[in-house]
N, C-alpha and C. Protein backbone atom coordinates (compact mmCIF):
# COMPACT_ATOMS: atom_id res chain seq x y z
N UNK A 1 84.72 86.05 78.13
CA UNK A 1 83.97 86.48 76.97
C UNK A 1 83.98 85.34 75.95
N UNK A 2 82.75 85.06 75.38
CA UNK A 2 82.58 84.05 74.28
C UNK A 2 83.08 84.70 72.82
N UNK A 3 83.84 83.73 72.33
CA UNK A 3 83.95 83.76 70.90
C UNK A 3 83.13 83.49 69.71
N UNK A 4 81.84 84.15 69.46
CA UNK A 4 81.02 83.47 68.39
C UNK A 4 81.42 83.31 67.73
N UNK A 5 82.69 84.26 66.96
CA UNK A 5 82.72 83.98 65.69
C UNK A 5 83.50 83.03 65.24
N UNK A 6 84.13 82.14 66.48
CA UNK A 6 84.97 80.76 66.17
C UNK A 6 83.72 79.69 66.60
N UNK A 7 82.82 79.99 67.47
CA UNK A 7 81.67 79.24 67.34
C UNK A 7 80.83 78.88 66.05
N UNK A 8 80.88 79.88 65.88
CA UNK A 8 79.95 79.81 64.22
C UNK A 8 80.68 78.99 63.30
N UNK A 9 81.93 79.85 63.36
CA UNK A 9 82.88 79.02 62.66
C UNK A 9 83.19 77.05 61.87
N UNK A 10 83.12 76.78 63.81
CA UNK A 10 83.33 75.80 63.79
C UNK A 10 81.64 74.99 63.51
N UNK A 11 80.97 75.55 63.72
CA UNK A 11 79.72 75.04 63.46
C UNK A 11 79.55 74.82 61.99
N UNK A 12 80.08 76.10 60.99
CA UNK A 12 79.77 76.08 59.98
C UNK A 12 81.04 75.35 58.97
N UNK A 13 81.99 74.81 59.84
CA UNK A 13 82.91 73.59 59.41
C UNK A 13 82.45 72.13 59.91
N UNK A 14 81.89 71.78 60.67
CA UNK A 14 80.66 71.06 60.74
C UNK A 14 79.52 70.35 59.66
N UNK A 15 78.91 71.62 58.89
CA UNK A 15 78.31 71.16 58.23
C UNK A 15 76.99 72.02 58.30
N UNK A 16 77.04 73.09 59.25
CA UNK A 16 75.65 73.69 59.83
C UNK A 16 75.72 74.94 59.03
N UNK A 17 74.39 75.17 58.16
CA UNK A 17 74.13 76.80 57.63
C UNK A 17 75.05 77.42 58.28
N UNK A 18 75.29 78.57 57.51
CA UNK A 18 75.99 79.77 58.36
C UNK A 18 74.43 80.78 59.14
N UNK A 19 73.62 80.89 58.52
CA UNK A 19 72.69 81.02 59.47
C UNK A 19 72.15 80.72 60.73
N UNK A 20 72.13 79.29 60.65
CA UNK A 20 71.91 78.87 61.92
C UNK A 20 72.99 78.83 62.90
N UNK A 21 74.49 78.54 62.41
CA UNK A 21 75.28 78.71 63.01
C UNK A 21 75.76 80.11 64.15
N UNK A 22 75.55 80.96 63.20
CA UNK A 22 75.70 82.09 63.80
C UNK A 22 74.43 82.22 65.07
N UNK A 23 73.27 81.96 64.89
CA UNK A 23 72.09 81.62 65.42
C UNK A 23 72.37 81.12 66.82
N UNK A 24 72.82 79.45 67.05
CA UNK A 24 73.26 78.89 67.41
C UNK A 24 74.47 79.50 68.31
N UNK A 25 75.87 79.95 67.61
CA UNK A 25 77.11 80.99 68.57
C UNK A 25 75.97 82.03 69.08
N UNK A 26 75.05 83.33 69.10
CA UNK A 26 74.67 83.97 69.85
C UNK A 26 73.81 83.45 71.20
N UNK A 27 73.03 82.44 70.88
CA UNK A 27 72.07 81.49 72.04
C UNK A 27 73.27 80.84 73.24
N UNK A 28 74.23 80.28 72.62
CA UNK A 28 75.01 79.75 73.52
C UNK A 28 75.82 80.71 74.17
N UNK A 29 76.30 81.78 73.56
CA UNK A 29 76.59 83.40 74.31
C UNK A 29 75.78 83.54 75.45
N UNK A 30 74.65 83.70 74.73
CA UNK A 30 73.64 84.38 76.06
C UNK A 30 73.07 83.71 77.16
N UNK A 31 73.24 82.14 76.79
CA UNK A 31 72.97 81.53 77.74
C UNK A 31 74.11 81.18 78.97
N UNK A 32 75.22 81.50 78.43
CA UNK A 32 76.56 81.38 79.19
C UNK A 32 76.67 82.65 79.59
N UNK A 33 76.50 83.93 78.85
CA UNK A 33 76.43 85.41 79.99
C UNK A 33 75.32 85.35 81.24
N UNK A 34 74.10 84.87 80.75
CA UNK A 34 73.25 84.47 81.97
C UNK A 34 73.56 83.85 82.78
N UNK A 35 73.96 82.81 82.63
CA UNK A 35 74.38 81.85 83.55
C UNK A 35 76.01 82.49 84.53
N UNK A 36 76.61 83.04 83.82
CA UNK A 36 77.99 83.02 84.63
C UNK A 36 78.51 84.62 84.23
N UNK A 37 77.21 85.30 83.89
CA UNK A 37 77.70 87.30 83.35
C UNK A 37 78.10 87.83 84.76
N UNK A 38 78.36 87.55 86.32
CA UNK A 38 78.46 87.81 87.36
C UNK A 38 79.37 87.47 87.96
N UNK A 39 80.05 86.51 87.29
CA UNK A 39 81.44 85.89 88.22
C UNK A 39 82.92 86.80 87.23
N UNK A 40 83.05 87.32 88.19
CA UNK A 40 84.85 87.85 88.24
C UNK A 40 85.69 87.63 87.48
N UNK A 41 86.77 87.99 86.58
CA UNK A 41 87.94 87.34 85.92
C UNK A 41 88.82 88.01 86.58
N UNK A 42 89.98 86.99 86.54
CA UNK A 42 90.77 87.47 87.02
C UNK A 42 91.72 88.85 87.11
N UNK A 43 91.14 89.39 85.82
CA UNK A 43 92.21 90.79 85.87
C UNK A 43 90.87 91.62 86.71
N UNK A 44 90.06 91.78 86.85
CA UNK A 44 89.08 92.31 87.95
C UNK A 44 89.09 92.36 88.83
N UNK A 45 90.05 91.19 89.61
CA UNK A 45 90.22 90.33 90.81
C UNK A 45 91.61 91.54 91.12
N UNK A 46 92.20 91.20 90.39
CA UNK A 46 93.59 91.98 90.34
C UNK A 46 93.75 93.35 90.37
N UNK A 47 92.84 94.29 89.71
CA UNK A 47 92.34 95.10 89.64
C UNK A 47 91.97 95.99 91.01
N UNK A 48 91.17 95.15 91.63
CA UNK A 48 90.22 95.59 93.06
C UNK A 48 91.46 94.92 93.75
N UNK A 49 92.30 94.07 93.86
CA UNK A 49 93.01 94.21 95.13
C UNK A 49 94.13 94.87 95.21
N UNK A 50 94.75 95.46 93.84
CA UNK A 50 95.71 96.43 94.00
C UNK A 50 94.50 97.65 94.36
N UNK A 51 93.92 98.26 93.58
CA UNK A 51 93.29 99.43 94.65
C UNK A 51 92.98 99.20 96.01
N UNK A 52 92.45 97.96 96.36
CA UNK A 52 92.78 98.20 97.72
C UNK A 52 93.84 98.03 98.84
N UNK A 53 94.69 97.78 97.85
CA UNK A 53 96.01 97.71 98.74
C UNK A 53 96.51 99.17 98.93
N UNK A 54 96.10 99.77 97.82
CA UNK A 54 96.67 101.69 97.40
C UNK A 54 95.98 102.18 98.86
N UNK A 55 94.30 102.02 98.76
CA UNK A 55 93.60 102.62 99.83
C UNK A 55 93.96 102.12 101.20
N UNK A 56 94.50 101.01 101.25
CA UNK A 56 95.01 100.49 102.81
C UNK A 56 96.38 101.40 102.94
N UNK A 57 97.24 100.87 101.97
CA UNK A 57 98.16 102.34 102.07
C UNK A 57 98.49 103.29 102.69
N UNK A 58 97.07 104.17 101.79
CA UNK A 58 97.06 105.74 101.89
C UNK A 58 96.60 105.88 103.72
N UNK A 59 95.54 104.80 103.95
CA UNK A 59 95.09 105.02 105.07
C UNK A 59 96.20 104.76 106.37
N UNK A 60 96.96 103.62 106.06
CA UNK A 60 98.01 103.42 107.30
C UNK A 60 98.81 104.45 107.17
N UNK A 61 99.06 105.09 106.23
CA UNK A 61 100.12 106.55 106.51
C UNK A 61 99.42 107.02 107.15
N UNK A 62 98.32 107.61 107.01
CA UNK A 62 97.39 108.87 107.95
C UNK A 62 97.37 108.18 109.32
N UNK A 63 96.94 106.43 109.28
CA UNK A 63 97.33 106.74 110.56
C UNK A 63 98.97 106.89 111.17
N UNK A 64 99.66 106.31 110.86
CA UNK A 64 100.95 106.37 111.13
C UNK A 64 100.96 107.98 111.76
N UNK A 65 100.98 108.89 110.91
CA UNK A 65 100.86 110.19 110.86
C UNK A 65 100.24 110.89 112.06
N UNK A 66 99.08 109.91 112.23
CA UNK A 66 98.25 110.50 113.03
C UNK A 66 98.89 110.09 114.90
N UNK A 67 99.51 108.71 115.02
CA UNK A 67 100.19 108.49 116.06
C UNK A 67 101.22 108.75 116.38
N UNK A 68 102.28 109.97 115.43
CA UNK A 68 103.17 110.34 115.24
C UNK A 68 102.67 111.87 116.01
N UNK A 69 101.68 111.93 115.81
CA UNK A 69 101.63 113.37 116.15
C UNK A 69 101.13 113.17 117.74
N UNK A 70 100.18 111.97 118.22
CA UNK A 70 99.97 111.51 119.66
C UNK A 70 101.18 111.79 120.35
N UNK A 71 102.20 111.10 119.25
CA UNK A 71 103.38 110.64 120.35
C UNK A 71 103.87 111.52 120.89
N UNK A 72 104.03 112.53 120.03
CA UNK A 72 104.85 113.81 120.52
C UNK A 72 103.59 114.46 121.57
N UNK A 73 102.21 114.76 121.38
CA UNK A 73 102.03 115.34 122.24
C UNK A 73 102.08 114.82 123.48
N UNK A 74 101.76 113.50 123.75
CA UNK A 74 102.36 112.74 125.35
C UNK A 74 102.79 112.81 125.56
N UNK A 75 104.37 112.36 124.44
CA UNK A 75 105.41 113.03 125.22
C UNK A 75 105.79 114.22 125.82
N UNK A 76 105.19 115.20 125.30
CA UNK A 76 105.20 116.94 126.05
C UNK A 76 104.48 116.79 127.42
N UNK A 77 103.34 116.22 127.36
CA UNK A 77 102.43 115.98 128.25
C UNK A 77 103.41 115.41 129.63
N UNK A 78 104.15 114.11 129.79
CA UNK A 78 104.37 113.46 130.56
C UNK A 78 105.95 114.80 130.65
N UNK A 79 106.56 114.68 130.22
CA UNK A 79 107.78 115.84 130.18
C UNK A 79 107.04 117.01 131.37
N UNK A 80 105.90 117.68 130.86
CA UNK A 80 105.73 118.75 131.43
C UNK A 80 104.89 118.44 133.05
N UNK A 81 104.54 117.10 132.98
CA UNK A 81 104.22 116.62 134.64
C UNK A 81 105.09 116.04 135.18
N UNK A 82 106.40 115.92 134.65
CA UNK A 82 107.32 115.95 135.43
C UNK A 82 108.00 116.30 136.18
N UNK A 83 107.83 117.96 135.26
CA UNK A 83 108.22 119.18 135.74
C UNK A 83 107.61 119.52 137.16
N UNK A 84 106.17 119.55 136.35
CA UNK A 84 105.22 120.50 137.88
C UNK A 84 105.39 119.20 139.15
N UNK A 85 105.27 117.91 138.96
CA UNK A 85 105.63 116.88 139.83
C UNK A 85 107.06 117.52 140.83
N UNK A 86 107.90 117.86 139.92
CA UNK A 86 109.19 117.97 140.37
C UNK A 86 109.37 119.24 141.58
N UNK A 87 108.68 120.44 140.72
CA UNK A 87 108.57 121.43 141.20
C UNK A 87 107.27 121.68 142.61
N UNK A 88 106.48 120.59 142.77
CA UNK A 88 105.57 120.09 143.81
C UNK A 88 106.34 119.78 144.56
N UNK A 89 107.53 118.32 144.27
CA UNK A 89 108.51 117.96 145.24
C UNK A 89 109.09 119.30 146.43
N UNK A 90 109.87 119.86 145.22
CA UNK A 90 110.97 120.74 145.72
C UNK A 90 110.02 121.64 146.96
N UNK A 91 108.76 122.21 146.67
CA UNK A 91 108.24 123.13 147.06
C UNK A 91 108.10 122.42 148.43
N UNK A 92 107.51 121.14 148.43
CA UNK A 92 106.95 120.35 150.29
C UNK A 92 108.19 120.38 150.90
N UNK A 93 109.41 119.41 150.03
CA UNK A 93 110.53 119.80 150.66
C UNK A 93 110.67 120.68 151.36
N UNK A 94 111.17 122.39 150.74
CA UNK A 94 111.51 123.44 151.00
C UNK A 94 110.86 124.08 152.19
N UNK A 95 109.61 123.38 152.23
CA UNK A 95 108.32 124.08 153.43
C UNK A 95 108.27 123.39 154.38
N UNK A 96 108.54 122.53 154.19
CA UNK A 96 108.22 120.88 155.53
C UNK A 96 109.35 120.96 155.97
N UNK A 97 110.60 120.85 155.54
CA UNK A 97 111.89 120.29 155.88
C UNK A 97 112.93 121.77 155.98
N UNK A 98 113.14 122.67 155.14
CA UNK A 98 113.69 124.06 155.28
C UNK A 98 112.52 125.03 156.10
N UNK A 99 113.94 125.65 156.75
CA UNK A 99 113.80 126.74 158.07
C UNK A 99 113.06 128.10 156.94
């Protein structure tokens, strides 16, 4: 952000009307918001990358959360084809090999 009123200021320690001075600090304002009213400062910068560090965050918990809850169901999954695997075994055994 421009300072006119140390622009003027110094203009009008200079030697320049305070009219024109002030004149003069708003033109050079606006020609410097035009020129550069689009580029970033740094607390903006700072700003947007802590929120997106919050939203990366929030999101790696959910997933975390979300492969937490995979895990367990595979694991039931592979547990319980172990079982019927097991209980397949026993059964050919018992039929093939027992009288």
């Amino acid at each position: 952000m421009i300072d006119t009123l140390s622009i003027a200021s110094d203009l009008v320690a200079a030697g320049v009307a305070k009219p024109q001075a002030e004149a003069h600090a708003r033109a050079i304002a606006s020609a410097v918001g035009q020129q550069y009213g689009d580029l970033a400062t740094k607390d903006f910068v700072r700003s947007e990358i802590g929120a997106l560090r919050a939203e990366m965050n929030a999101e790696t918990s959910s997933i975390r959360a979300d492969m937490s809850t995979m895990e367990v169901r595979l694991v039931r999954w592979i547990v319980g084809a172990g079982f019927v695997y097991t209980g397949l075994l026993l059964a050919i055994i018992r039929f093939a090999f027992l009288p």
